[in-house]
Protein backbone atom coordinates (compact mmCIF):
# COMPACT_ATOMS: atom_id res chain seq x y z
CA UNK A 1 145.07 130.54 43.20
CA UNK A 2 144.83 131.55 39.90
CA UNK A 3 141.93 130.55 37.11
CA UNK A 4 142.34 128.58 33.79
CA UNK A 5 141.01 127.83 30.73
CA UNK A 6 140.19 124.20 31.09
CA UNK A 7 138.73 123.71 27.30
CA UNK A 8 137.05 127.42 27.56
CA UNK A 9 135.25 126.87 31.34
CA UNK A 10 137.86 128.44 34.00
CA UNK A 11 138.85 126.67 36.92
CA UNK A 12 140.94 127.77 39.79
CA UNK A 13 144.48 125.59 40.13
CA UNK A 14 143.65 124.57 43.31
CA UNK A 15 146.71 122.26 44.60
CA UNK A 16 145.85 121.44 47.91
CA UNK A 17 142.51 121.74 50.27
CA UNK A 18 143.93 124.43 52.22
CA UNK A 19 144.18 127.04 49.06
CA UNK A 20 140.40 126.71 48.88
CA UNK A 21 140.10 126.81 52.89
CA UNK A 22 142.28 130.17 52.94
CA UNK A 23 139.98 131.44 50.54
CA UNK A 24 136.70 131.13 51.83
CA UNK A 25 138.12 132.26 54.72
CA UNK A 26 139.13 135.52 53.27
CA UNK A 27 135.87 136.05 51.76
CA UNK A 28 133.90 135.67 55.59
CA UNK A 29 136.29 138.33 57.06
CA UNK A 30 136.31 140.39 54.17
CA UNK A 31 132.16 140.38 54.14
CA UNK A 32 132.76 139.35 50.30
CA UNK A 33 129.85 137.01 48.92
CA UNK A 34 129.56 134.98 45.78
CA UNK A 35 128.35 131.42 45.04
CA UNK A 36 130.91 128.26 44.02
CA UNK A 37 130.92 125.75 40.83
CA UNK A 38 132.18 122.30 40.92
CA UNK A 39 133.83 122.03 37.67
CA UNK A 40 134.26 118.09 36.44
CA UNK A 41 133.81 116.36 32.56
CA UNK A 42 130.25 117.29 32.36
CA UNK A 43 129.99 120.98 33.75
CA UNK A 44 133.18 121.89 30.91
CA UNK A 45 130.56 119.75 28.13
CA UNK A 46 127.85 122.12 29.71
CA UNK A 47 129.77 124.85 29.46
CA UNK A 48 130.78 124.43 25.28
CA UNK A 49 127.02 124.12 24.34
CA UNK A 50 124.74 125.93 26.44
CA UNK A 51 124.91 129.83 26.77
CA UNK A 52 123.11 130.38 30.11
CA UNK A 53 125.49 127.85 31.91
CA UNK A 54 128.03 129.22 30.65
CA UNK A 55 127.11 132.82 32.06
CA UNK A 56 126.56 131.42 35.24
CA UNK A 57 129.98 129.67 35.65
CA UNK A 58 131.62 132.74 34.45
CA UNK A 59 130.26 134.98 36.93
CA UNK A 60 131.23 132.50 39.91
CA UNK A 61 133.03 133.18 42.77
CA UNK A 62 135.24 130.14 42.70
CA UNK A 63 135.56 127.49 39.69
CA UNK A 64 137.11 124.34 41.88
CA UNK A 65 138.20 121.35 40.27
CA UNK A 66 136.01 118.21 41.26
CA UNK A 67 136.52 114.88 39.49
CA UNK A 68 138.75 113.18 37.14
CA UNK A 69 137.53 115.65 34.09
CA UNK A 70 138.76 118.56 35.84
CA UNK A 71 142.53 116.83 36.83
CA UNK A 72 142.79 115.52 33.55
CA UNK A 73 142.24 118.69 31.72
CA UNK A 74 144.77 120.62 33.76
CA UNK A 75 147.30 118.18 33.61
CA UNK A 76 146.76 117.79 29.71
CA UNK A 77 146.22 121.53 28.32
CA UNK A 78 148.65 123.25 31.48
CA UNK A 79 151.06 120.32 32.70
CA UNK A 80 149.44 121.77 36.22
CA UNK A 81 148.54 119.22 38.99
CA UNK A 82 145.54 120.20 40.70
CA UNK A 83 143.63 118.55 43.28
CA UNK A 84 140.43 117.27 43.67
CA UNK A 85 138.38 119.30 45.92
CA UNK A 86 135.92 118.02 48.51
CA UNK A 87 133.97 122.00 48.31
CA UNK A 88 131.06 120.65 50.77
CA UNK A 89 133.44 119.64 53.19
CA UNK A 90 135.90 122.55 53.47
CA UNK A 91 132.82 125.08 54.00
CA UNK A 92 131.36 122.66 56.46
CA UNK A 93 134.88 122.99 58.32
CA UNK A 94 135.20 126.82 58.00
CA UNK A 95 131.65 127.40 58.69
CA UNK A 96 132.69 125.44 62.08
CA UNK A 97 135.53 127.07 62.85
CA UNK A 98 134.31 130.72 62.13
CA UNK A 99 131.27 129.69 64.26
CA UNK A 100 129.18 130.96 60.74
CA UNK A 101 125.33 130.96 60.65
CA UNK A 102 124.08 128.44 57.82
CA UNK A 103 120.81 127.30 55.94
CA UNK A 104 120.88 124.02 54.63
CA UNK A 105 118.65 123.43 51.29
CA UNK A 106 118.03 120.26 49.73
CA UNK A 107 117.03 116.86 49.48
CA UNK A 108 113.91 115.35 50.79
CA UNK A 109 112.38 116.75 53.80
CA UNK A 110 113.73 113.12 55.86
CA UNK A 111 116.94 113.50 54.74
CA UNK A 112 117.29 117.09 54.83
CA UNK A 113 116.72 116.64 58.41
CA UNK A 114 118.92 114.36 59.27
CA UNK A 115 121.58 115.66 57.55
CA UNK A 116 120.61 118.74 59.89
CA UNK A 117 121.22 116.81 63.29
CA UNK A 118 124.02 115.60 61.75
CA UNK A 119 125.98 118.87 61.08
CA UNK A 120 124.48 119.93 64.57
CA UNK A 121 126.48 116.55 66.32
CA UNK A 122 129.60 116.71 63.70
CA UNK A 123 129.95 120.70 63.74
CA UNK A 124 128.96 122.06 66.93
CA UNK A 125 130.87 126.13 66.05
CA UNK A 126 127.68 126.12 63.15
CA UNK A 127 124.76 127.37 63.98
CA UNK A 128 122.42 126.16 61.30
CA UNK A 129 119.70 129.31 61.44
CA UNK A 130 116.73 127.16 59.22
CA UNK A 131 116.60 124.55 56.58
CA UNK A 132 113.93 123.48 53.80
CA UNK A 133 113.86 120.27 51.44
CA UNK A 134 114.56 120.73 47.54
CA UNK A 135 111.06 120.65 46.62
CA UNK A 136 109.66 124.03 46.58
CA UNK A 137 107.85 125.40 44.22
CA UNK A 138 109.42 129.51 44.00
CA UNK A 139 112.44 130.36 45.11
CA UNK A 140 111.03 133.39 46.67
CA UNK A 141 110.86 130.51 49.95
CA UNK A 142 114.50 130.82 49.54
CA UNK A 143 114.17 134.63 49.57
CA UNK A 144 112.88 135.23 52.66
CA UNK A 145 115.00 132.76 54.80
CA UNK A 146 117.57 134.47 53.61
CA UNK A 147 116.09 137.82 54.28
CA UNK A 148 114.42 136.87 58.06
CA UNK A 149 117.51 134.91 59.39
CA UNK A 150 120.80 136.28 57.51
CA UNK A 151 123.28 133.66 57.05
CA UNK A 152 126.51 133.79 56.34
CA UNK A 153 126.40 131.00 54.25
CA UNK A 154 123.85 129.04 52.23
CA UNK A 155 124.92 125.37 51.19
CA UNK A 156 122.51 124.70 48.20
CA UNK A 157 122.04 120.82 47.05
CA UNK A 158 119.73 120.86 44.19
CA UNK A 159 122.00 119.04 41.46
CA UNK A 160 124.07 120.82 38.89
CA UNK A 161 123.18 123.51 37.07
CA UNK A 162 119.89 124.34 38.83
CA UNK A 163 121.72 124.70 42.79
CA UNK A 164 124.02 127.78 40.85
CA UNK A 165 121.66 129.00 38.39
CA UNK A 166 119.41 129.43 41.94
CA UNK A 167 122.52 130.43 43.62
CA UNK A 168 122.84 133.52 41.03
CA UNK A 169 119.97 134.43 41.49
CA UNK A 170 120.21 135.12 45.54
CA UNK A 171 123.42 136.16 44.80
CA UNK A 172 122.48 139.20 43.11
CA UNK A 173 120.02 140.08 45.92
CA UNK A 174 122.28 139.17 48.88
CA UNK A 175 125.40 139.66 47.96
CA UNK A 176 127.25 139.78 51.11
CA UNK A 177 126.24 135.34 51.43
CA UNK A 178 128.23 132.92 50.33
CA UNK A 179 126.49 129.69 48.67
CA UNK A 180 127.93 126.55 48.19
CA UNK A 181 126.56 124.21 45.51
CA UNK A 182 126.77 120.62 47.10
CA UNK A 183 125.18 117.82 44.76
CA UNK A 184 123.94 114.91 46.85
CA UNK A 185 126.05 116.08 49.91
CA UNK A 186 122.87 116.45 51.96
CA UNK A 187 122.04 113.45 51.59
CA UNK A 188 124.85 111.75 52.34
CA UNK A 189 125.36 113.56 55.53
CA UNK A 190 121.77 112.72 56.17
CA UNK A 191 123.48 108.72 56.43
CA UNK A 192 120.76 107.66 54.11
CA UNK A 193 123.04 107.50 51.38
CA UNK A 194 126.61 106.16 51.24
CA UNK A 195 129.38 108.38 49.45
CA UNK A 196 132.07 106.67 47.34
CA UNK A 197 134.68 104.20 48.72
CA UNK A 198 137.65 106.26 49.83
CA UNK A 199 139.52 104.00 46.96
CA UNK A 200 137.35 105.62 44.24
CA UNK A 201 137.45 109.29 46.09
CA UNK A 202 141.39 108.76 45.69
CA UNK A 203 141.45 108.38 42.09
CA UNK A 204 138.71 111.20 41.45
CA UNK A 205 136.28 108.13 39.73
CA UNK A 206 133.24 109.28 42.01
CA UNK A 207 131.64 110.23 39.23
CA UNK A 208 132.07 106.55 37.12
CA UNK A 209 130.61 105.21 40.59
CA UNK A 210 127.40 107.33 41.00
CA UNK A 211 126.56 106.09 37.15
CA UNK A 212 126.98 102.46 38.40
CA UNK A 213 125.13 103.05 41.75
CA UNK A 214 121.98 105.10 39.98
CA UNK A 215 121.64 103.58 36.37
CA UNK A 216 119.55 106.30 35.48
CA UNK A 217 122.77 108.66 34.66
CA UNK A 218 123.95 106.22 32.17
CA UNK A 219 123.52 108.94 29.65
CA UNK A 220 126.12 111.09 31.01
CA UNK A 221 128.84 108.50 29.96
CA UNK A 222 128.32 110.03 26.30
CA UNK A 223 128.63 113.49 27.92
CA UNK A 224 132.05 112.33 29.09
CA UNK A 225 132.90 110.33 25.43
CA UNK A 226 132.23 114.36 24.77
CA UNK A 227 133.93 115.70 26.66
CA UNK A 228 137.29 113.73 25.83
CA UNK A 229 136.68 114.62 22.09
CA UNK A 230 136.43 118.16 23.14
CA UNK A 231 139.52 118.00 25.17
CA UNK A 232 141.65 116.84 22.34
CA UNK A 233 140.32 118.77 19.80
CA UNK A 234 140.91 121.86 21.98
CA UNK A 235 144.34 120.66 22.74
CA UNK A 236 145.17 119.98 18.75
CA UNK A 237 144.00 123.99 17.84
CA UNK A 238 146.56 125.38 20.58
């Protein structure tokens, strides 16, 4: 895989699931860490106008296309065609198969359990070392789980971009753990909350269905009117 411009954010040209797969893979056995970005329409707006997002993304250890935004942009500015990729998932499935230790972190402390037991019953090769909801107060918490139980892996669900600002942050004092940003994953795997009809998952609209599900992200639909007048004005200049 190979990273692109997609109007300035990079973004690995991921064309199927098991690209991604290989590559986590290769960064267990090779004792390499780093933390993941979900790039869709409103990470690349987030990108263009704030510095400290920006810095974060860059210093990622893989940029993976997630969402229309993403597709689109490839498609449009490399005539590349990329997949959308399910990141929680495939590190679920090589934490499993690698038999990896993992903290979960996230959600509220009901769900967060759940979607504990859940990973326990749906991934029995993880051993999930500790987990803690998304509402503490310093991340120092996160600190010294990391420090008293050494994971392998960290998957971080604190919505985007406070999971990989938090991420870069642990990165820099543990680098050998790899942390995957998730969203609402916990959640979801906690069965409290339904993901998106596989339909919608097919034709990368998650996104336009988590704005009709929780009203209160109607104002990212004028992130993504943004984001389209970015994309075109970034496509005129080349």
């Amino acid at each position: 895989m190979q990273a692109y411009p997609l109007i300035n954010c990079p973004c690995y040209n991921a064309t199927s699931e098991k690209d991604v797969e290989k590559f986590l893979q290769e960064c267990i056995e090779e004792n390499r860490g780093g933390y993941t970005v979900a790039i869709n329409a409103l990470k690349i707006v987030k990108y263009n106008n704030d510095e400290e997002t920006k810095s974060v993304i860059d210093r990622a250890l893989l940029q993976a296309p997630d969402g229309f935004g993403a597709v689109y942009a490839f498609k449009i500015l490399h005539n590349i065609k990329v997949v959308r990729i399910d990141l929680p998932g495939i590190a679920l499935n090589v934490a499993n198969k690698m038999h990896l230790k993992l903290i979960v972190v996230g959600a509220s402390e009901e769900n967060n359990s759940l979607a504990v037991q859940n990973i326990n019953r749906l991934y029995p090769g993880i051993n999930v070392v500790n987990h803690i909801n998304g509402f503490f107060k310093s991340i120092d918490v996160l600190d010294d789980l990391i420090s008293n139980h050494t994971p392998d892996m960290v998957l971080i669900g604190m919505g985007s971009p406070k999971q990989e600002k938090i991420s870069a942050q642990l990165f820099k004092k543990y680098p050998n753990v790899l942390y995957i940003g998730c969203g609402g994953r916990i959640d979801v795997l906690s069965g409290n909350v339904k993901r998106a009809p596989a339909w919608i998952q097919k034709y990368k609209l998650e996104g336009a269905y988590r704005v009709m599900a929780q009203p209160r992200r109607i104002p990212d639909l004028l992130k993504v009117l943004e984001y389209f007048k970015l994309l075109w004005k970034y496509k005129n200049k080349r």
